[in-house]
N, C-alpha and C. Protein backbone atom coordinates (compact mmCIF):
# COMPACT_ATOMS: atom_id res chain seq x y z
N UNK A 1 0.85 -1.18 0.00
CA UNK A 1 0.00 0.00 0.00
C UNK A 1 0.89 1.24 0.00
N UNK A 2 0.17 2.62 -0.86
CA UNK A 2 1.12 3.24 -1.08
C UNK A 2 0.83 4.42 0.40
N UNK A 3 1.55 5.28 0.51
CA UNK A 3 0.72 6.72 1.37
C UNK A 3 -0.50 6.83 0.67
N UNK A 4 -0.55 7.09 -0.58
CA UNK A 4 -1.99 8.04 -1.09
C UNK A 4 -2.95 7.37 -0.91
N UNK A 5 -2.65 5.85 -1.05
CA UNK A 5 -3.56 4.79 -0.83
C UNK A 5 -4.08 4.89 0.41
N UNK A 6 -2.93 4.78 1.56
CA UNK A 6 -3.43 5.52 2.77
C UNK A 6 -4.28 6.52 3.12
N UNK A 7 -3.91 7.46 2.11
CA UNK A 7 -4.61 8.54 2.67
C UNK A 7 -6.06 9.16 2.07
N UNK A 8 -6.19 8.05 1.07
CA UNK A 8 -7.45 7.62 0.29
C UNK A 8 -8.28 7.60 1.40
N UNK A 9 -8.21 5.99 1.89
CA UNK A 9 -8.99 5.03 2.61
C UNK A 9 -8.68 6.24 4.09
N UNK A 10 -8.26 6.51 4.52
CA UNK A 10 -8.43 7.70 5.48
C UNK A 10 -9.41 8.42 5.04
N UNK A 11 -9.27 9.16 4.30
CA UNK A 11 -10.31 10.32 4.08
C UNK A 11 -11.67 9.70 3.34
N UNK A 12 -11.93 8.35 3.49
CA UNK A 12 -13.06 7.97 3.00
C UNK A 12 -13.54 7.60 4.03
N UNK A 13 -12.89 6.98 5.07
CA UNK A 13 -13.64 6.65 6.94
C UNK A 13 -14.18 8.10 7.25
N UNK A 14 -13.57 9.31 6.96
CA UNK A 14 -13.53 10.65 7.53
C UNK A 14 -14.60 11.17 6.46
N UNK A 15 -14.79 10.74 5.49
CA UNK A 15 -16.86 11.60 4.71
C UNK A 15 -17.39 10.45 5.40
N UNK A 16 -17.67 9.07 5.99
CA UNK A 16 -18.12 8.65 6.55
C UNK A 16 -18.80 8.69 8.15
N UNK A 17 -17.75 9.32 8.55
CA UNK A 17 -18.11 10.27 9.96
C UNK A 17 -18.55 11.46 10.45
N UNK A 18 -18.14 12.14 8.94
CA UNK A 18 -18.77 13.37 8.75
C UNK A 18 -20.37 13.01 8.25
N UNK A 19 -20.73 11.86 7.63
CA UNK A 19 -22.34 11.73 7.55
C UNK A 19 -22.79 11.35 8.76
N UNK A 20 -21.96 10.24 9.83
CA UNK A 20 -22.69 9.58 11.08
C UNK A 20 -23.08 11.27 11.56
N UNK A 21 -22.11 12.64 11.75
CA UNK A 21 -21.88 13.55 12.29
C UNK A 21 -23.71 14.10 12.32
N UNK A 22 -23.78 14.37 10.97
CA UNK A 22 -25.09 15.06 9.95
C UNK A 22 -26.31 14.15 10.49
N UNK A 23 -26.09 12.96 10.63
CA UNK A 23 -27.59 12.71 11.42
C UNK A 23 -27.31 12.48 12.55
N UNK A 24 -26.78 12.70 13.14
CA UNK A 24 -26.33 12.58 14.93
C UNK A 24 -26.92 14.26 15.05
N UNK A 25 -26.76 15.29 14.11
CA UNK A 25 -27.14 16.67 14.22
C UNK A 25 -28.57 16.80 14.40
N UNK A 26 -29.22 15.73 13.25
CA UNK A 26 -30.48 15.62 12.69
C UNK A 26 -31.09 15.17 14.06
N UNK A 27 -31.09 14.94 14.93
CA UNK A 27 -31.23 14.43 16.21
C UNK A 27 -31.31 15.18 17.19
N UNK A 28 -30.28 15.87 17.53
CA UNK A 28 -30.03 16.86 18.59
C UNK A 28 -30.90 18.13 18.35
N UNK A 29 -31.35 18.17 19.65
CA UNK A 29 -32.16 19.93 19.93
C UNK A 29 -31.43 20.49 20.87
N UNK A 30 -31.79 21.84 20.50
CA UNK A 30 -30.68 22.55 21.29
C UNK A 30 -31.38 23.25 22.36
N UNK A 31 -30.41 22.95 23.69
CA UNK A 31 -31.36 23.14 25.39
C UNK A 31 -32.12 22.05 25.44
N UNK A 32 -32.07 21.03 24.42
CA UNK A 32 -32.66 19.73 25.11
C UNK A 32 -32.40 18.81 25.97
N UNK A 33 -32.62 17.92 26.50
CA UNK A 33 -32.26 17.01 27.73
C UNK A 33 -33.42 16.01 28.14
N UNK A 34 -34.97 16.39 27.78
CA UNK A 34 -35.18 15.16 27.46
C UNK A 34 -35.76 14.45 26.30
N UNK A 35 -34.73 13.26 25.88
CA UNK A 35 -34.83 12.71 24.90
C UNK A 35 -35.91 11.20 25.68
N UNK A 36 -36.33 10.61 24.10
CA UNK A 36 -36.95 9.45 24.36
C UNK A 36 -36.14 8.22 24.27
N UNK A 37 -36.21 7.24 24.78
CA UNK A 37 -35.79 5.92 24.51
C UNK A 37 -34.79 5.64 23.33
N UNK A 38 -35.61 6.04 22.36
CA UNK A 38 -34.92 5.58 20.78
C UNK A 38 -34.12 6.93 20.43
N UNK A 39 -34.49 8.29 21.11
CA UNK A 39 -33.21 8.72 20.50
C UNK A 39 -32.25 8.60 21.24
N UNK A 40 -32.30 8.28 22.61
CA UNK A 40 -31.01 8.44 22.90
C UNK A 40 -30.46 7.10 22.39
N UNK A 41 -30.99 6.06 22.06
CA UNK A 41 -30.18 4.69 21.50
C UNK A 41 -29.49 5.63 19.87
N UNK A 42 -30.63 6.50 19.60
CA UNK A 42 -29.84 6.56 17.96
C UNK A 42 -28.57 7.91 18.57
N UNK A 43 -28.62 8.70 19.48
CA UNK A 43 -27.53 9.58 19.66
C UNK A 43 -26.03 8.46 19.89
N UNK A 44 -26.71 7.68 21.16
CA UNK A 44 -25.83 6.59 21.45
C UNK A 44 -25.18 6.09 20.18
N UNK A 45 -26.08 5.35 19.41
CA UNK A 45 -25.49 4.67 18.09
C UNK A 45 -24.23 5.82 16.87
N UNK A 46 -24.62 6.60 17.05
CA UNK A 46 -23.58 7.66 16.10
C UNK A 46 -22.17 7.78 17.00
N UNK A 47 -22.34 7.95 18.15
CA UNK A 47 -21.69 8.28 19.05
C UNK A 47 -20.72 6.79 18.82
N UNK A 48 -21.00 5.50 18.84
CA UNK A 48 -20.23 4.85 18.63
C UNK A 48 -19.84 4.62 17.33
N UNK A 49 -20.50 4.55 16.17
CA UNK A 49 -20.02 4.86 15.07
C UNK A 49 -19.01 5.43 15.13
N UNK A 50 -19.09 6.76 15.23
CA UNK A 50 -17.82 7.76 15.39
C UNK A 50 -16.35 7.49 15.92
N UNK A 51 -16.84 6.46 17.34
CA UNK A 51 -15.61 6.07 17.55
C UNK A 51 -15.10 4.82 16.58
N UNK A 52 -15.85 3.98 15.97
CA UNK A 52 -15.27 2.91 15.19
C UNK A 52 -14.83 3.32 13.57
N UNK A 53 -15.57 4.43 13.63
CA UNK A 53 -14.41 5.36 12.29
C UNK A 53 -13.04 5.28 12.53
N UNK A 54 -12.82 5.91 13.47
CA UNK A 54 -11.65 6.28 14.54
C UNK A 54 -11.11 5.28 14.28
N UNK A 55 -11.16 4.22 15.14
CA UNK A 55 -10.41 2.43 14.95
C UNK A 55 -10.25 2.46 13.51
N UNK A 56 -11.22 1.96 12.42
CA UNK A 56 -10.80 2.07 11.55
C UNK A 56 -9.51 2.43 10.46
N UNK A 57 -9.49 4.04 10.97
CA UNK A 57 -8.35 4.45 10.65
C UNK A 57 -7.24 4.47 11.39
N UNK A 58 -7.39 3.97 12.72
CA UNK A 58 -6.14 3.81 13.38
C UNK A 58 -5.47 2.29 12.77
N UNK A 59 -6.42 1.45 12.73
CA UNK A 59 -6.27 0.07 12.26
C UNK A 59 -5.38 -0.05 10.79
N UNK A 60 -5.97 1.02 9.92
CA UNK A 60 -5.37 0.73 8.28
C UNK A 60 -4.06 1.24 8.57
N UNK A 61 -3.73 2.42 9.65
CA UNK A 61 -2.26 3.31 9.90
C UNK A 61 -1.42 1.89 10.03
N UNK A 62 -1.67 1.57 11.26
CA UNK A 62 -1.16 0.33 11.66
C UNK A 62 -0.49 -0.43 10.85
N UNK A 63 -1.88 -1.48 9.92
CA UNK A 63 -1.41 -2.59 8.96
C UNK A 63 -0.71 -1.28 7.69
N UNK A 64 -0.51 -0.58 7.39
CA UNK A 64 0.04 0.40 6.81
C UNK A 64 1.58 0.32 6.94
N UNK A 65 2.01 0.41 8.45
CA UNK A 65 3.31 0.70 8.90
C UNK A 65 3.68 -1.29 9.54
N UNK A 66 2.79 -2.11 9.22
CA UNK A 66 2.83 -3.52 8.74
C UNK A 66 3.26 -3.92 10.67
N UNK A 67 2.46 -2.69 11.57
CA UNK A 67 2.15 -2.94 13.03
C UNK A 67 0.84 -4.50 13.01
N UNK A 68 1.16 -5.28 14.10
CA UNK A 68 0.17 -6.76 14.40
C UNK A 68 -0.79 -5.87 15.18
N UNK A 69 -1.80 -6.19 15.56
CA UNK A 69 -2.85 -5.61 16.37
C UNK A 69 -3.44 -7.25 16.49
N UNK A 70 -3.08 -7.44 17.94
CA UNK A 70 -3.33 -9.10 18.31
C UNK A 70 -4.48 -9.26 18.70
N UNK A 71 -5.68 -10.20 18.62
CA UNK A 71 -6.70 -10.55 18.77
C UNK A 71 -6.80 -10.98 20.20
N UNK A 72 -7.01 -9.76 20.86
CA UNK A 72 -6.80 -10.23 22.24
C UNK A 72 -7.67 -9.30 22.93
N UNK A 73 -8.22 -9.42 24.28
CA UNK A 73 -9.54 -9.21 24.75
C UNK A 73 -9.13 -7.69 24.95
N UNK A 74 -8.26 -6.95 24.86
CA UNK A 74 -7.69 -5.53 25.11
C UNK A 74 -7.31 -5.28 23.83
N UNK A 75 -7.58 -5.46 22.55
CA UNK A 75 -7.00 -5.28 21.59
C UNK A 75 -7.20 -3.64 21.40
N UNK A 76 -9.01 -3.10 21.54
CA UNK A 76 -9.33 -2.04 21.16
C UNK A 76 -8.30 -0.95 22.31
N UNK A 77 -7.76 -0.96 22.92
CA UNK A 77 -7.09 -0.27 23.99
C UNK A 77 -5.71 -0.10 23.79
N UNK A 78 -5.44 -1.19 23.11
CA UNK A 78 -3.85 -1.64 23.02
C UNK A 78 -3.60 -0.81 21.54
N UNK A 79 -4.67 -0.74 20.01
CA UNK A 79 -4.82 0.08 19.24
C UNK A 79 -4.25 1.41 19.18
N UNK A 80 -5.54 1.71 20.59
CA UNK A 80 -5.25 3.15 20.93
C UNK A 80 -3.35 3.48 21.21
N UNK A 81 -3.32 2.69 22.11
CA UNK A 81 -1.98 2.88 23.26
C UNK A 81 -0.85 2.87 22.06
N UNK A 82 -1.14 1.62 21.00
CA UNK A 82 0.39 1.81 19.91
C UNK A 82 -0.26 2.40 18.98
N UNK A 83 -1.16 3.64 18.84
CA UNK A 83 -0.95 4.75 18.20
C UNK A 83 -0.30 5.77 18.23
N UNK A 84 -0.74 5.97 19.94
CA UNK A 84 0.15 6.79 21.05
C UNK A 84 1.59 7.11 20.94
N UNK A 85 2.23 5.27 20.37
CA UNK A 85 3.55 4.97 21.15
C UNK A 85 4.15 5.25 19.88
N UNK A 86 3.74 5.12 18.71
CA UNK A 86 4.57 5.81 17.09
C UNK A 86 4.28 6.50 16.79
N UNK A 87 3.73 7.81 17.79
CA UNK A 87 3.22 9.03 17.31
C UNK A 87 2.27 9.26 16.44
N UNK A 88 1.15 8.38 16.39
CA UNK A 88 -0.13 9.16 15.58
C UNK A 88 -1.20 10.04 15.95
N UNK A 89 -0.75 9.67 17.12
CA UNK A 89 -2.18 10.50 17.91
C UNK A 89 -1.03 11.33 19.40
N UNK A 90 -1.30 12.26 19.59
CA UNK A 90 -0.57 13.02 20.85
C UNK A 90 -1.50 12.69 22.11
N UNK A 91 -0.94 12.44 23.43
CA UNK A 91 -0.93 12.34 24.24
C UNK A 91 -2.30 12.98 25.00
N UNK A 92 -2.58 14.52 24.54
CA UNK A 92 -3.86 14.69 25.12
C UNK A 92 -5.26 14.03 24.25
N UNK A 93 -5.02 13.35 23.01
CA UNK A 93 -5.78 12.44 22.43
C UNK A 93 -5.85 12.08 22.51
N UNK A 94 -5.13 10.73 23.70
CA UNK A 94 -4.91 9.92 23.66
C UNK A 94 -6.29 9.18 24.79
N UNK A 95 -6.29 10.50 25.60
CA UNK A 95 -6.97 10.34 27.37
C UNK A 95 -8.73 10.60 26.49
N UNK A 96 -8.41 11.71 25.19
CA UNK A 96 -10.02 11.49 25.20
C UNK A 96 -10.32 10.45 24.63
N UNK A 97 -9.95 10.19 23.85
CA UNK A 97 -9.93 8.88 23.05
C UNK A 97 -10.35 7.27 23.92
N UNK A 98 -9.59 7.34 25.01
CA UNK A 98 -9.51 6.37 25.93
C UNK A 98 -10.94 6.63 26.52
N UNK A 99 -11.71 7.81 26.47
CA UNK A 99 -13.11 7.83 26.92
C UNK A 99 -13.93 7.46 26.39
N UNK A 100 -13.59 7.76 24.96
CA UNK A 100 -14.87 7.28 24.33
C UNK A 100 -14.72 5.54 23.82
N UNK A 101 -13.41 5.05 23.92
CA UNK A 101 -13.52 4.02 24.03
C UNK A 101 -14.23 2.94 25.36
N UNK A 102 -13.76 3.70 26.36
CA UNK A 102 -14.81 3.50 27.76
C UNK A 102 -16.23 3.32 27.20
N UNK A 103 -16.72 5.28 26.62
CA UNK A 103 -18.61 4.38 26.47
C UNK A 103 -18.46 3.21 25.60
N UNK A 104 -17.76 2.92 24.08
CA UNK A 104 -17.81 1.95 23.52
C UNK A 104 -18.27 0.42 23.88
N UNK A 105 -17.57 0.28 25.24
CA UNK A 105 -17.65 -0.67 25.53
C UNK A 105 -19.11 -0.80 26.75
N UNK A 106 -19.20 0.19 27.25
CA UNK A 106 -20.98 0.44 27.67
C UNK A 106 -21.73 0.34 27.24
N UNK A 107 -21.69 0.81 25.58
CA UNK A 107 -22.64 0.87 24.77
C UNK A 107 -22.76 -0.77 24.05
N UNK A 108 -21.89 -1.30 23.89
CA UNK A 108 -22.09 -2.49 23.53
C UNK A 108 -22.27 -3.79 24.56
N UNK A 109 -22.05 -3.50 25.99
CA UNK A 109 -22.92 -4.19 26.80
C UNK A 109 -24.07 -3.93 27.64
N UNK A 110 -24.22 -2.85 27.04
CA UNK A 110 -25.29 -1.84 28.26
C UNK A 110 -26.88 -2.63 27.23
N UNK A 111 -27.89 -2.12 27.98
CA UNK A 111 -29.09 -1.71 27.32
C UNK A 111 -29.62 -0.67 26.97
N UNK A 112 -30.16 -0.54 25.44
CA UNK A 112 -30.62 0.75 25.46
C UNK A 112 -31.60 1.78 26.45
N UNK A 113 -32.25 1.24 27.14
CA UNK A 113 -33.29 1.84 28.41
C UNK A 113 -32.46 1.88 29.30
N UNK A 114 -30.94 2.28 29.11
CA UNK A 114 -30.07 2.48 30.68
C UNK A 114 -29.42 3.57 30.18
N UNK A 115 -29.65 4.30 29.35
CA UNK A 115 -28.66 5.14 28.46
C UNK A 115 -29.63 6.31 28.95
N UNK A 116 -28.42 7.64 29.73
CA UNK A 116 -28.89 8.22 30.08
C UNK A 116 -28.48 10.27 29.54
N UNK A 117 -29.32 10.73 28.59
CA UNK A 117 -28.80 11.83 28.27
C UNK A 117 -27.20 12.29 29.30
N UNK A 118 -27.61 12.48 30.56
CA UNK A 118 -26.26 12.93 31.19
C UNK A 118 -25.05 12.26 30.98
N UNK A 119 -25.28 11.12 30.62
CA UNK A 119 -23.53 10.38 30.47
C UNK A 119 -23.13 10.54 28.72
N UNK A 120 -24.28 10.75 28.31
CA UNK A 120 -24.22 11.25 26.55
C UNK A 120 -23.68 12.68 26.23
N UNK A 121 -24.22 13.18 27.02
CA UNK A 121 -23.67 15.15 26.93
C UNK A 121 -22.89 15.21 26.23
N UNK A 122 -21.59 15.17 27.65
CA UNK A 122 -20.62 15.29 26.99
C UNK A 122 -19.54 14.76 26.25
N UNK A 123 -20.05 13.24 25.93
CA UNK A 123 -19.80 13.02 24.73
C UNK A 123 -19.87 13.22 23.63
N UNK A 124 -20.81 13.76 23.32
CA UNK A 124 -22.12 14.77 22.23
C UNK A 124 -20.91 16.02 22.09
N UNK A 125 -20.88 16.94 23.43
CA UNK A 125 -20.36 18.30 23.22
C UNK A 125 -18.86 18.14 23.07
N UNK A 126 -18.51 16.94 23.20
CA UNK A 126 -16.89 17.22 23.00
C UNK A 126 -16.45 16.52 21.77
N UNK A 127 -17.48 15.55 21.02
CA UNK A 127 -17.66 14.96 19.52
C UNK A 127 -16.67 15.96 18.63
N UNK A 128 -17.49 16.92 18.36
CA UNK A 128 -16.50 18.09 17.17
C UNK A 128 -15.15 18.45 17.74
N UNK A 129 -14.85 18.66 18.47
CA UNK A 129 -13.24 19.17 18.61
C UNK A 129 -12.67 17.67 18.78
N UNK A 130 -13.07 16.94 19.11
CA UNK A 130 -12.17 15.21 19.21
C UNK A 130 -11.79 15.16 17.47
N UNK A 131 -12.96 14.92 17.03
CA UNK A 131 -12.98 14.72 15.28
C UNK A 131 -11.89 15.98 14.42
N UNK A 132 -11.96 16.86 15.05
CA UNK A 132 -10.89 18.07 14.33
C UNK A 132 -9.83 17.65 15.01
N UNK A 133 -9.84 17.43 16.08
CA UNK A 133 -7.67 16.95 16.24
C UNK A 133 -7.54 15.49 16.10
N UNK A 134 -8.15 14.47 15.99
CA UNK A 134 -8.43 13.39 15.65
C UNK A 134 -8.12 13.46 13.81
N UNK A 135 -8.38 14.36 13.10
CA UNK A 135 -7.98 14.63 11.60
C UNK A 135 -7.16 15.43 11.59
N UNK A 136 -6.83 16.10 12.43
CA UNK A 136 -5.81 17.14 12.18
C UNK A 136 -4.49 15.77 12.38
N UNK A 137 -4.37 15.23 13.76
CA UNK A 137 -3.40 14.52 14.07
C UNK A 137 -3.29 13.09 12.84
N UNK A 138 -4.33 12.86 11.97
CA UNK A 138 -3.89 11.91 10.76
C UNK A 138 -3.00 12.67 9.85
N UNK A 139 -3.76 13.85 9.07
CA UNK A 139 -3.23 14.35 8.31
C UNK A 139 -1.87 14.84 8.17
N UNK A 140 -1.67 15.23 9.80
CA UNK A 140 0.01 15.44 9.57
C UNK A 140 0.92 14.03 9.91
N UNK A 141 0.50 12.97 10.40
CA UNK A 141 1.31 11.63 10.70
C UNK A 141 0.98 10.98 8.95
N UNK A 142 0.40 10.97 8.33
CA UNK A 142 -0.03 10.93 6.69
C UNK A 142 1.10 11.47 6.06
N UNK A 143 1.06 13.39 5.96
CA UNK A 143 1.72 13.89 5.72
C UNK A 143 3.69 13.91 6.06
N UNK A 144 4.01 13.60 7.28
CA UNK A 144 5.02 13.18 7.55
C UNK A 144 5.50 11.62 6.79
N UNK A 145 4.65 10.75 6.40
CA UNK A 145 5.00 9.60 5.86
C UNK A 145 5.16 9.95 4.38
N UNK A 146 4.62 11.10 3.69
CA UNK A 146 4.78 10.93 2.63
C UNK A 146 5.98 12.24 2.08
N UNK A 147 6.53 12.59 3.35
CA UNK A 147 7.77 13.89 3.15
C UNK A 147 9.33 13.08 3.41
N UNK A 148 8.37 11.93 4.04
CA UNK A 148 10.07 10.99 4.45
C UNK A 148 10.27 9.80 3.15
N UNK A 149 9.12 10.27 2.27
CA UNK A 149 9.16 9.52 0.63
C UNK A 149 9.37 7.43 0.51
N UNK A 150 9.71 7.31 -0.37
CA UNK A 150 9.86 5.69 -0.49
C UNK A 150 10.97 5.38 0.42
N UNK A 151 12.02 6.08 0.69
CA UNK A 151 13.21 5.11 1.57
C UNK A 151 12.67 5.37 2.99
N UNK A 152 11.70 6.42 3.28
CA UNK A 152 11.09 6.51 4.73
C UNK A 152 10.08 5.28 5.29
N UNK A 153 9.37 4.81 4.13
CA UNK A 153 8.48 3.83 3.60
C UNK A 153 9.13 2.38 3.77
N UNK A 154 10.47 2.57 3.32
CA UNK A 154 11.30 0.89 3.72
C UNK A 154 11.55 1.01 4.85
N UNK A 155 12.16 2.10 5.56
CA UNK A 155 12.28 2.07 6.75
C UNK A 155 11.32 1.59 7.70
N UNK A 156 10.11 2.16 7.33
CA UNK A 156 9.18 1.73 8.43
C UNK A 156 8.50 0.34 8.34
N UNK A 157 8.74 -0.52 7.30
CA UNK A 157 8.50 -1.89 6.82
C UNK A 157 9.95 -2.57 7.60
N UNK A 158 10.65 -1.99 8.08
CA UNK A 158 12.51 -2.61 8.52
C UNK A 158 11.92 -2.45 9.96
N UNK A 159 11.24 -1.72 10.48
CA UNK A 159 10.96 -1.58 11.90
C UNK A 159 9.89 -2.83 12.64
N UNK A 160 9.58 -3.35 11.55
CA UNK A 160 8.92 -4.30 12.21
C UNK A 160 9.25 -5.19 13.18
């Protein structure tokens, strides 16, 4: 795979999140707080979408730079952590990131009738600035792979 190829399939997870974004909007009222049953399952549901965009593209970086991501009961955590550790994501991304991987895993054992606007908030209100340094921090770890050209490219296939 080449960078551009990379940075294809990047920016095609990223119009993909930008649509979960557009009906997660289609949803939200503003000064609202109480929602019904099904929306907060459908706020809930974007809300994790969003984060499995995220994986997504942390996942292709990864098999990209020809990183294992082991099938192991911490895998989604361990993702995060060796994104962290080869610089794709900075350090204060790292802690929000680690949150919304937290609801992730609520949301996929929880029930929808336990889902409670207050633990959604501010997940909701901190959504847009995660997603802008969340793309900001691809585009320049993208961009850095494709300024260090093809012998930067063997290199990082030698690091394995």
């Amino acid at each position: 795979m080449t960078s551009q190829r990379l940075k294809d399939c990047c920016e095609a997870e990223f119009e993909n999140i930008d649509t979960v974004i557009s009906e997660l909007s289609s949803i939200l009222k503003a000064g609202e707080s109480d929602y019904s049953v099904a929306e907060l399952a459908a706020i809930a549901t974007f809300i994790h979408n969003c984060y499995n965009g995220i994986e997504n593209i942390l996942k292709r970086i990864l098999s990209f730079r020809r990183m294992a991501i082991k099938d192991t009961p911490t895998w989604h955590k361990d993702l995060v952590k060796q994104s962290l550790d080869i610089g794709v994501i900075p350090n204060d991304l790292y802690d929000t990131l680690i949150n919304y991987l937290s609801f992730r895993h609520f949301f996929v054992h929880a029930y929808s009738f336990s889902l409670r606007w207050e633990d959604l908030n501010p997940l909701v209100e901190g959504l847009e600035k995660t997603l802008v340094d969340f793309k900001s921090a691809i585009h320049s770890y993208i961009d850095k792979l494709e300024s260090e050209g093809v012998q930067g490219l063997r290199e990082l296939k030698n690091q394995k």
